[in-house]
N, C-alpha and C. Protein backbone atom coordinates (compact mmCIF):
# COMPACT_ATOMS: atom_id res chain seq x y z
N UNK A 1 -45.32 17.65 6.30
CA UNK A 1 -45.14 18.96 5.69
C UNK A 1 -45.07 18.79 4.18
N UNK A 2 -45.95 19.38 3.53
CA UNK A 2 -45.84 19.42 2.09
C UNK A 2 -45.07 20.52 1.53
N UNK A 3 -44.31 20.52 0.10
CA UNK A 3 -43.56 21.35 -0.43
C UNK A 3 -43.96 21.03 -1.69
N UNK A 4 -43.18 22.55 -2.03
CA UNK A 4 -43.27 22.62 -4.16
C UNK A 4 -42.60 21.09 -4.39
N UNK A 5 -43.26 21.00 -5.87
CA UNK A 5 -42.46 19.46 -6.41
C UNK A 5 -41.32 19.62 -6.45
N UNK A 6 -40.35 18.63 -6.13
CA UNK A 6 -38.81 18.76 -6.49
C UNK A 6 -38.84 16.74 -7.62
N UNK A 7 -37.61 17.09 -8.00
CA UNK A 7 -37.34 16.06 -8.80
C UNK A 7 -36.20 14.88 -7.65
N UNK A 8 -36.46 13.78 -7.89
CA UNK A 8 -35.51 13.00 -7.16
C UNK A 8 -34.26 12.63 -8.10
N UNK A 9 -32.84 13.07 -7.55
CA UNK A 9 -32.05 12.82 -8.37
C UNK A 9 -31.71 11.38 -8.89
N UNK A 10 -32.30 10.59 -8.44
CA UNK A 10 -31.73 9.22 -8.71
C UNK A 10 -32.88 8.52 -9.69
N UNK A 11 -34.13 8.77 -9.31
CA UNK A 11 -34.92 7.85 -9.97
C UNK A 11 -35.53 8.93 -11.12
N UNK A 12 -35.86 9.84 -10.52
CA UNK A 12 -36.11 11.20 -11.25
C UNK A 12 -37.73 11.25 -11.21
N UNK A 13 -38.59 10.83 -9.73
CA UNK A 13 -40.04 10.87 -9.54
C UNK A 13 -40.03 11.98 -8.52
N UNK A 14 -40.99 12.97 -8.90
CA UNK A 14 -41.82 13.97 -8.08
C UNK A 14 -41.32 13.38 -6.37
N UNK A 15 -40.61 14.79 -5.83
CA UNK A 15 -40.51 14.51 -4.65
C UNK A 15 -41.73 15.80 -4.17
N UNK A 16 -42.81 15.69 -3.12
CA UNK A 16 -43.78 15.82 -3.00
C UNK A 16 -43.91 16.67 -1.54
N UNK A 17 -42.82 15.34 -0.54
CA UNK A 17 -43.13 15.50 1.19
C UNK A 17 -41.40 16.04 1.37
N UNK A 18 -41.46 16.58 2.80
CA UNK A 18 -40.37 16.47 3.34
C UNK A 18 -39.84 18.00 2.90
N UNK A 19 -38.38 17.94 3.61
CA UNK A 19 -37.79 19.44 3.83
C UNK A 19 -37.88 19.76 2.29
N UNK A 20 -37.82 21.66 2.17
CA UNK A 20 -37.70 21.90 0.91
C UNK A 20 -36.49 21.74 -0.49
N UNK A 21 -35.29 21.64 0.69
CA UNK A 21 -34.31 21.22 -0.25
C UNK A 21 -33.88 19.80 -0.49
N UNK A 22 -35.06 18.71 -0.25
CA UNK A 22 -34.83 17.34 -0.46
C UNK A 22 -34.52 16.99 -1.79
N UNK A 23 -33.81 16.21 -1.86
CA UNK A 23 -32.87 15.54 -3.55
C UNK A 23 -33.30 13.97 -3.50
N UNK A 24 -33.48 12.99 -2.85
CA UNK A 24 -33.92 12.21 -2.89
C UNK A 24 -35.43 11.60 -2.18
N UNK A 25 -35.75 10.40 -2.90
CA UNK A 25 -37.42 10.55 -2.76
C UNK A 25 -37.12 9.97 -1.15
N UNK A 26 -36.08 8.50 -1.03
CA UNK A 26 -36.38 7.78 0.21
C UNK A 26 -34.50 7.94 -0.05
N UNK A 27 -34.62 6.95 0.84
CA UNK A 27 -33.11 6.57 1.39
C UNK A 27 -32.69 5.72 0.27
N UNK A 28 -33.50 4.75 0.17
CA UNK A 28 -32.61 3.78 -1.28
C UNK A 28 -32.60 4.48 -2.19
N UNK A 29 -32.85 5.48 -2.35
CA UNK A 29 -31.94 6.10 -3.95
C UNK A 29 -31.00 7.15 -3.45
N UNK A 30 -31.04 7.28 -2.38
CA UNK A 30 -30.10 8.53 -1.56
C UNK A 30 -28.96 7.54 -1.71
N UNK A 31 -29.19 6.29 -1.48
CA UNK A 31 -27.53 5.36 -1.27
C UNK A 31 -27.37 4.53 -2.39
N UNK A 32 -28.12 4.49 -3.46
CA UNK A 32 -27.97 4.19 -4.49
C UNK A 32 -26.96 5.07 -5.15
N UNK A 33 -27.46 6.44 -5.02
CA UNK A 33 -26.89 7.67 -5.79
C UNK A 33 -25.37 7.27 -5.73
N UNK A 34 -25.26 8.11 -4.32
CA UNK A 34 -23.80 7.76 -3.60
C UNK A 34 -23.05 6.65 -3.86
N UNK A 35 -23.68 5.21 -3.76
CA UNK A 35 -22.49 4.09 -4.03
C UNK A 35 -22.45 4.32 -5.66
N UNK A 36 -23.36 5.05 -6.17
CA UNK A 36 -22.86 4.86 -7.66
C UNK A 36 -21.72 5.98 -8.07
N UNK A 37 -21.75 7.07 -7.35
CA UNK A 37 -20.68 8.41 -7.28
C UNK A 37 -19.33 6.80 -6.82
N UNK A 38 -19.14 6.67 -5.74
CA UNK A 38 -18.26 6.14 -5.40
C UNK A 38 -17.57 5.02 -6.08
N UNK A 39 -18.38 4.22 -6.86
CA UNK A 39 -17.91 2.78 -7.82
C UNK A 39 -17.05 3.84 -8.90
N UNK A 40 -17.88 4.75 -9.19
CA UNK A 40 -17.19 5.32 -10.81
C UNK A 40 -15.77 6.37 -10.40
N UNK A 41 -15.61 6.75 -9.30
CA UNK A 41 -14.29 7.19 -8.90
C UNK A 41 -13.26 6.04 -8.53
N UNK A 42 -13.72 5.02 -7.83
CA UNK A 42 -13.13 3.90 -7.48
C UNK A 42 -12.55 3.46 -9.00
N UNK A 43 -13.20 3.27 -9.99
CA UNK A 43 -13.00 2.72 -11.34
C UNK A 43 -11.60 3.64 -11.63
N UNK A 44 -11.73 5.01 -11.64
CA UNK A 44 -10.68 5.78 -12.04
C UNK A 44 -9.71 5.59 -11.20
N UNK A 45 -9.44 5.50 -9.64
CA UNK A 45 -8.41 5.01 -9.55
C UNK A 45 -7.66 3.93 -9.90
N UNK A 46 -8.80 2.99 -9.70
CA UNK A 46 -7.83 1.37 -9.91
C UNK A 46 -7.63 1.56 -11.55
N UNK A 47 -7.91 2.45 -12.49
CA UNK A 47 -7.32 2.39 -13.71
C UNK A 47 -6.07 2.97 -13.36
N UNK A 48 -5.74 4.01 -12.79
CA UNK A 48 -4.11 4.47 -12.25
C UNK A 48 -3.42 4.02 -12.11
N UNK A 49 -3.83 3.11 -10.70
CA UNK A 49 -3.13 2.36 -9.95
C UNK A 49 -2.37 1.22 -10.98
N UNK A 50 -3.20 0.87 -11.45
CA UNK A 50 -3.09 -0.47 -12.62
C UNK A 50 -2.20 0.34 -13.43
N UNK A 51 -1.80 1.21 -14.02
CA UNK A 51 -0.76 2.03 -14.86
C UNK A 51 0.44 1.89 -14.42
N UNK A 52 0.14 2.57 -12.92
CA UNK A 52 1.63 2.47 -12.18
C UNK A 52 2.25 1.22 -11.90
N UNK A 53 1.33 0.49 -11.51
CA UNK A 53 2.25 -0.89 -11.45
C UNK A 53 2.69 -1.46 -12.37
N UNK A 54 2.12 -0.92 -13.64
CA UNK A 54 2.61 -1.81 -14.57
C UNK A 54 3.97 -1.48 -15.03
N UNK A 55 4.40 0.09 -15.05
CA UNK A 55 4.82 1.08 -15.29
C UNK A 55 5.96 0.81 -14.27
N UNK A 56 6.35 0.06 -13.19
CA UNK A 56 6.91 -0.21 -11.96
C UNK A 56 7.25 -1.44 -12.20
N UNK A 57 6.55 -2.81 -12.95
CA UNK A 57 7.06 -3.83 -13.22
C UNK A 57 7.87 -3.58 -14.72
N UNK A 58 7.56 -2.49 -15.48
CA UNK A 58 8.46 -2.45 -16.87
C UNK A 58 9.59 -2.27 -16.09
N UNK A 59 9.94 -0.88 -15.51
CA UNK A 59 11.23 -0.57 -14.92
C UNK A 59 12.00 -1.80 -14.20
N UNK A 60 11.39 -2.51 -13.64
CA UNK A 60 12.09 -3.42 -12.64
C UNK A 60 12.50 -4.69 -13.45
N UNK A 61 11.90 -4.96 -15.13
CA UNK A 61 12.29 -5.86 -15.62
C UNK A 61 13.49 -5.31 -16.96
N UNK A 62 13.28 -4.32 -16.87
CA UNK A 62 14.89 -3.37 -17.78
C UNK A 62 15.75 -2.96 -16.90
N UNK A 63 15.44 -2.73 -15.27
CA UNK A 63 16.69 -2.58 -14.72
C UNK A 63 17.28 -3.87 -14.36
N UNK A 64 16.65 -4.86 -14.37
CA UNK A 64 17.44 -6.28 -14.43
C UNK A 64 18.12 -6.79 -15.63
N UNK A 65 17.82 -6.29 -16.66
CA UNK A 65 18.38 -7.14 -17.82
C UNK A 65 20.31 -6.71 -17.81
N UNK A 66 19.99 -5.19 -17.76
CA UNK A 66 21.51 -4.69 -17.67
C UNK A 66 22.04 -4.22 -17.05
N UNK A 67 22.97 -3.75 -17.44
CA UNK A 67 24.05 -2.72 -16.45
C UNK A 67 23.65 -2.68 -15.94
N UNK A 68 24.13 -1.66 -14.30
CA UNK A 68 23.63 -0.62 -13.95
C UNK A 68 23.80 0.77 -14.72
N UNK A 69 24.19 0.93 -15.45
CA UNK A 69 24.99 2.45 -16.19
C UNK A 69 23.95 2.08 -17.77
N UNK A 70 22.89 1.24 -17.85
CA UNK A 70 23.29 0.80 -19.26
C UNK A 70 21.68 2.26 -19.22
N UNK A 71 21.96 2.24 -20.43
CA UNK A 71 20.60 3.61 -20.98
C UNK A 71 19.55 2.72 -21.80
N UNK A 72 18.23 2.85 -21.86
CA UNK A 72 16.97 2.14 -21.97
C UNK A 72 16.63 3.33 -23.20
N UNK A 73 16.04 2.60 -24.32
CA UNK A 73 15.88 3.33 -25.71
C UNK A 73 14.04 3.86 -24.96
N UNK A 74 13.73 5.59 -25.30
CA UNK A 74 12.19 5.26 -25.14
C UNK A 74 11.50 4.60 -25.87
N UNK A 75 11.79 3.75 -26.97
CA UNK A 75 10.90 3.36 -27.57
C UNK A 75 10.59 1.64 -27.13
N UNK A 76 11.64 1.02 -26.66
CA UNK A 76 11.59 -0.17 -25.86
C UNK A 76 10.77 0.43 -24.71
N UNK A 77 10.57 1.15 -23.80
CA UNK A 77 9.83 1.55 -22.77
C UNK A 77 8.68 1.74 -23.47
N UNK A 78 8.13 2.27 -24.28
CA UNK A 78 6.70 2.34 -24.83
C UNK A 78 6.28 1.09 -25.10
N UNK A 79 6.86 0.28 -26.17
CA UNK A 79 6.50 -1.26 -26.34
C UNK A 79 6.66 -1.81 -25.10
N UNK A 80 7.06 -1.85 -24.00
CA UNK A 80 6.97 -2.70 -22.95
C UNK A 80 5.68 -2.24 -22.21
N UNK A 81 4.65 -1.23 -22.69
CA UNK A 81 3.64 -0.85 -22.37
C UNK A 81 3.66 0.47 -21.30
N UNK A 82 4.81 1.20 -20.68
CA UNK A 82 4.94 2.21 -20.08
C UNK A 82 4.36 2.97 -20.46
N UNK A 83 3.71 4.21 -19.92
CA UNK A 83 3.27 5.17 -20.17
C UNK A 83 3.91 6.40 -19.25
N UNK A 84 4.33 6.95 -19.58
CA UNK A 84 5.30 8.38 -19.25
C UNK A 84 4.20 9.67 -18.19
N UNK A 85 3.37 9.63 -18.62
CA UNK A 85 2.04 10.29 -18.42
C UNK A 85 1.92 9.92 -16.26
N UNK A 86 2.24 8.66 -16.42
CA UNK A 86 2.04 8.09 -14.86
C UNK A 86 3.07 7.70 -14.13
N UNK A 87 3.24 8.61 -12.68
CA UNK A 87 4.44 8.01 -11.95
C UNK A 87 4.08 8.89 -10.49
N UNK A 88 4.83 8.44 -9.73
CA UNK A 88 4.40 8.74 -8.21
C UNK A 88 5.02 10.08 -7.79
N UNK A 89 6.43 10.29 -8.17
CA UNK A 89 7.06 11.51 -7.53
C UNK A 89 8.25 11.32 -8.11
N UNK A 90 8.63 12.57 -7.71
CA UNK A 90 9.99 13.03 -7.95
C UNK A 90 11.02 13.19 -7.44
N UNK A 91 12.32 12.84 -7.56
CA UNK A 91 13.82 13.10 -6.71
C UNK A 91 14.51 13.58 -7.40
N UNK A 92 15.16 14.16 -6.50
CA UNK A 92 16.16 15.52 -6.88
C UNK A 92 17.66 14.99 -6.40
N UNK A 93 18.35 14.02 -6.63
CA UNK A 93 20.17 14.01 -6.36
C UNK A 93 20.51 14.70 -5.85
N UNK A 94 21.18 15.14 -4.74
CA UNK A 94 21.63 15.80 -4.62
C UNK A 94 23.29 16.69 -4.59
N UNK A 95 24.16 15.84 -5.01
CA UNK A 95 24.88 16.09 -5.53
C UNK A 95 25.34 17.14 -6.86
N UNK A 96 24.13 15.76 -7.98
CA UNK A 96 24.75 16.70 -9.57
C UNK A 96 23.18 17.31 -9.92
N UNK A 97 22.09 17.18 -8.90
CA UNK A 97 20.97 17.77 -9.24
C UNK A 97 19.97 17.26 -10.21
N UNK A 98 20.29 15.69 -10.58
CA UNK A 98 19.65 15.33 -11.74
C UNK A 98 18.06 14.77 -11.36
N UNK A 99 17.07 15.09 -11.76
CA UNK A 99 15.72 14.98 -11.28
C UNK A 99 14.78 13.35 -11.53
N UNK A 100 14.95 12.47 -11.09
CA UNK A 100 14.71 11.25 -11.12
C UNK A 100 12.91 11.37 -11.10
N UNK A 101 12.37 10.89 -12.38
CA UNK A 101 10.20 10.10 -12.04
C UNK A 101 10.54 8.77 -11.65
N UNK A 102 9.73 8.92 -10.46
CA UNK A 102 9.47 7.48 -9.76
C UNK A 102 8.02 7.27 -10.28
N UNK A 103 8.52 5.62 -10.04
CA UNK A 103 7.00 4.80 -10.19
C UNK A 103 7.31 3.79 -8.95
N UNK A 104 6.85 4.32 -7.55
CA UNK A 104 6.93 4.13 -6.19
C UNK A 104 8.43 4.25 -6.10
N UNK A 105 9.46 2.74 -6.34
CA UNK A 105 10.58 2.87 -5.81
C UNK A 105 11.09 2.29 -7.34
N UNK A 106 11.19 2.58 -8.00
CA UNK A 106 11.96 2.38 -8.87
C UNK A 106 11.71 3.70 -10.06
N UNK A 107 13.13 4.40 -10.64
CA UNK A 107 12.70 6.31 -10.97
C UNK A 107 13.63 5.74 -12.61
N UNK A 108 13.35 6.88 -13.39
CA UNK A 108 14.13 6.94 -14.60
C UNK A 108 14.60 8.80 -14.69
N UNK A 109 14.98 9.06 -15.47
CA UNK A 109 16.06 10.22 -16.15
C UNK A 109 16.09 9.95 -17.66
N UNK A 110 15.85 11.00 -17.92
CA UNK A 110 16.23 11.15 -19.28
C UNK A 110 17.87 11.49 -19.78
N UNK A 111 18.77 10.90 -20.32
CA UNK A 111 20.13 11.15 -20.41
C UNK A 111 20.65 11.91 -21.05
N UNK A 112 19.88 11.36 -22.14
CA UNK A 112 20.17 11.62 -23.99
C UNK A 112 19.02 11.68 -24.45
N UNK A 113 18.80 12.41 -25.58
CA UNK A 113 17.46 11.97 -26.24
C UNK A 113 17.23 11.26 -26.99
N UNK A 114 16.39 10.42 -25.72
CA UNK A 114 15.61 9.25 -26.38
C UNK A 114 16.12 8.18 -25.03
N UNK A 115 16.83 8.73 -24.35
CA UNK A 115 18.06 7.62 -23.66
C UNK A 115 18.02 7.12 -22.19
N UNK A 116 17.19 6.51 -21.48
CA UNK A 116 16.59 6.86 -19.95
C UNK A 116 17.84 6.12 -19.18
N UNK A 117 17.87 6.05 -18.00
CA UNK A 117 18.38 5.80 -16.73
C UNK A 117 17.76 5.55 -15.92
N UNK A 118 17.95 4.04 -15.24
CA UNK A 118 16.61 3.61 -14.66
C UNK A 118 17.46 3.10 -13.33
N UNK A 119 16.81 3.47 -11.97
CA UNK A 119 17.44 3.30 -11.23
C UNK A 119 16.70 2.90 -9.88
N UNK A 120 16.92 1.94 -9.10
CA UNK A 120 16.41 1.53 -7.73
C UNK A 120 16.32 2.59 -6.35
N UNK A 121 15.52 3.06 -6.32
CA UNK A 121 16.13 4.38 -5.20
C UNK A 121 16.29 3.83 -4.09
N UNK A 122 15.49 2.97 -3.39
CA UNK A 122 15.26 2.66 -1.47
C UNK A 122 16.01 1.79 -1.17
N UNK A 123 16.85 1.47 -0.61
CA UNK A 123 17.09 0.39 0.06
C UNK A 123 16.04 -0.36 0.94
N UNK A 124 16.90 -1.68 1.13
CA UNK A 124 15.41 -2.39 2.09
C UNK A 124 15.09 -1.86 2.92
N UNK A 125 15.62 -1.20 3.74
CA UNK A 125 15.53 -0.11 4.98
C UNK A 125 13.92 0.87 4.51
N UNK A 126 13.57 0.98 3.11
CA UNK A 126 12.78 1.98 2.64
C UNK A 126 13.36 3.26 2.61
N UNK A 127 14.52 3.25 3.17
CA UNK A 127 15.02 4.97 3.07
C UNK A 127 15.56 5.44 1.63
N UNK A 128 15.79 6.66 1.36
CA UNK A 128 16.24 7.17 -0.12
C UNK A 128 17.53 6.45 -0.07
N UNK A 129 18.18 6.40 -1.22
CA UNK A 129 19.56 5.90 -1.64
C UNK A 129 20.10 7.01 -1.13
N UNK A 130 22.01 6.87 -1.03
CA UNK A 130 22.67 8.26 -0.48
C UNK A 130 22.37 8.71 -1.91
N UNK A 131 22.72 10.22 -1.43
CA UNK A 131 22.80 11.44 -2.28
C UNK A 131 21.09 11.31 -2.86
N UNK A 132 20.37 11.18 -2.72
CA UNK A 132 18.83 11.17 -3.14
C UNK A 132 18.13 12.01 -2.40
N UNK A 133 17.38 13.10 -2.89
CA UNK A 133 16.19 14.24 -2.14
C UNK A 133 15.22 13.79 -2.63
N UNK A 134 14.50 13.65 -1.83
CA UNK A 134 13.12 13.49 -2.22
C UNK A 134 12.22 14.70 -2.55
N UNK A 135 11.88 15.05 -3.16
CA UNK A 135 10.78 16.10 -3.69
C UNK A 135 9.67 16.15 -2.79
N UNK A 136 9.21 15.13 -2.45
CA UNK A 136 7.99 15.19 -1.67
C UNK A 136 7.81 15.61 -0.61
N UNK A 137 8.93 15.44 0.21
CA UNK A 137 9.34 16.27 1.91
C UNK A 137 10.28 17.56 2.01
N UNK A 138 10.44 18.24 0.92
CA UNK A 138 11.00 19.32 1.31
C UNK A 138 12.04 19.70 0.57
């Protein structure tokens, strides 16, 4: 069956034969197309992903140095390469209501300005710490 010319999206040669709303000439540029859609989203996640963890190893190496009570300057969190912009979810205390950003299992608070609170939420169990809501379930 012949049809009007169409353009092939991948290589960009006269598609000629075949149904009228065809986008590719053959199959190898049909899966060319596609794995190339898919590498360049893949890229954007693992740039995320790579944020958060890093963002998850800052926290976990300032909640070791001190206290537990001790407050983290934001500007030591920026030089340790954090970025504020990226984190997994949110908890809600439930007690005094104070709203904890996680970066998976480890969350901060802002205290003071400028002044964070960095805190371990899960126990090994994986469950929330007491008095911890999770935002994500309800």
């Amino acid at each position: 069956m012949t049809t009007a010319s169409h353009i092939c999206r991948q290589c960009g040669k006269q598609i000629t034969r075949g149904r009228p709303d065809k986008k590719f000439c053959d199959e190898g540029c049909k899966n060319l197309f596609h794995n190339q859609e898919k590498l360049s989203e893949l890229g954007e996640i693992r740039k995320i992903d790579l944020q958060l963890k890093k963002n998850r190893r800052v926290l976990i190496r300032l909640f070791g140095q001190g206290r537990p009570d001790a407050l983290i300057e934001r500007d030591q969190l920026l030089k340790a390469g954090f970025e504020f912009y990226y984190h997994t979810h949110y908890v809600t205390t439930r007690l005094k209501q104070h709203i904890f950003t996680f970066c998976y299992d480890y969350g901060y608070r802002e205290v003071e300005n400028g002044r964070y609170q960095i805190i371990k939420a899960f126990k090994e169990s994986g469950r929330p710490a007491p008095g911890a809501h999770d935002s994500r379930t309800g």
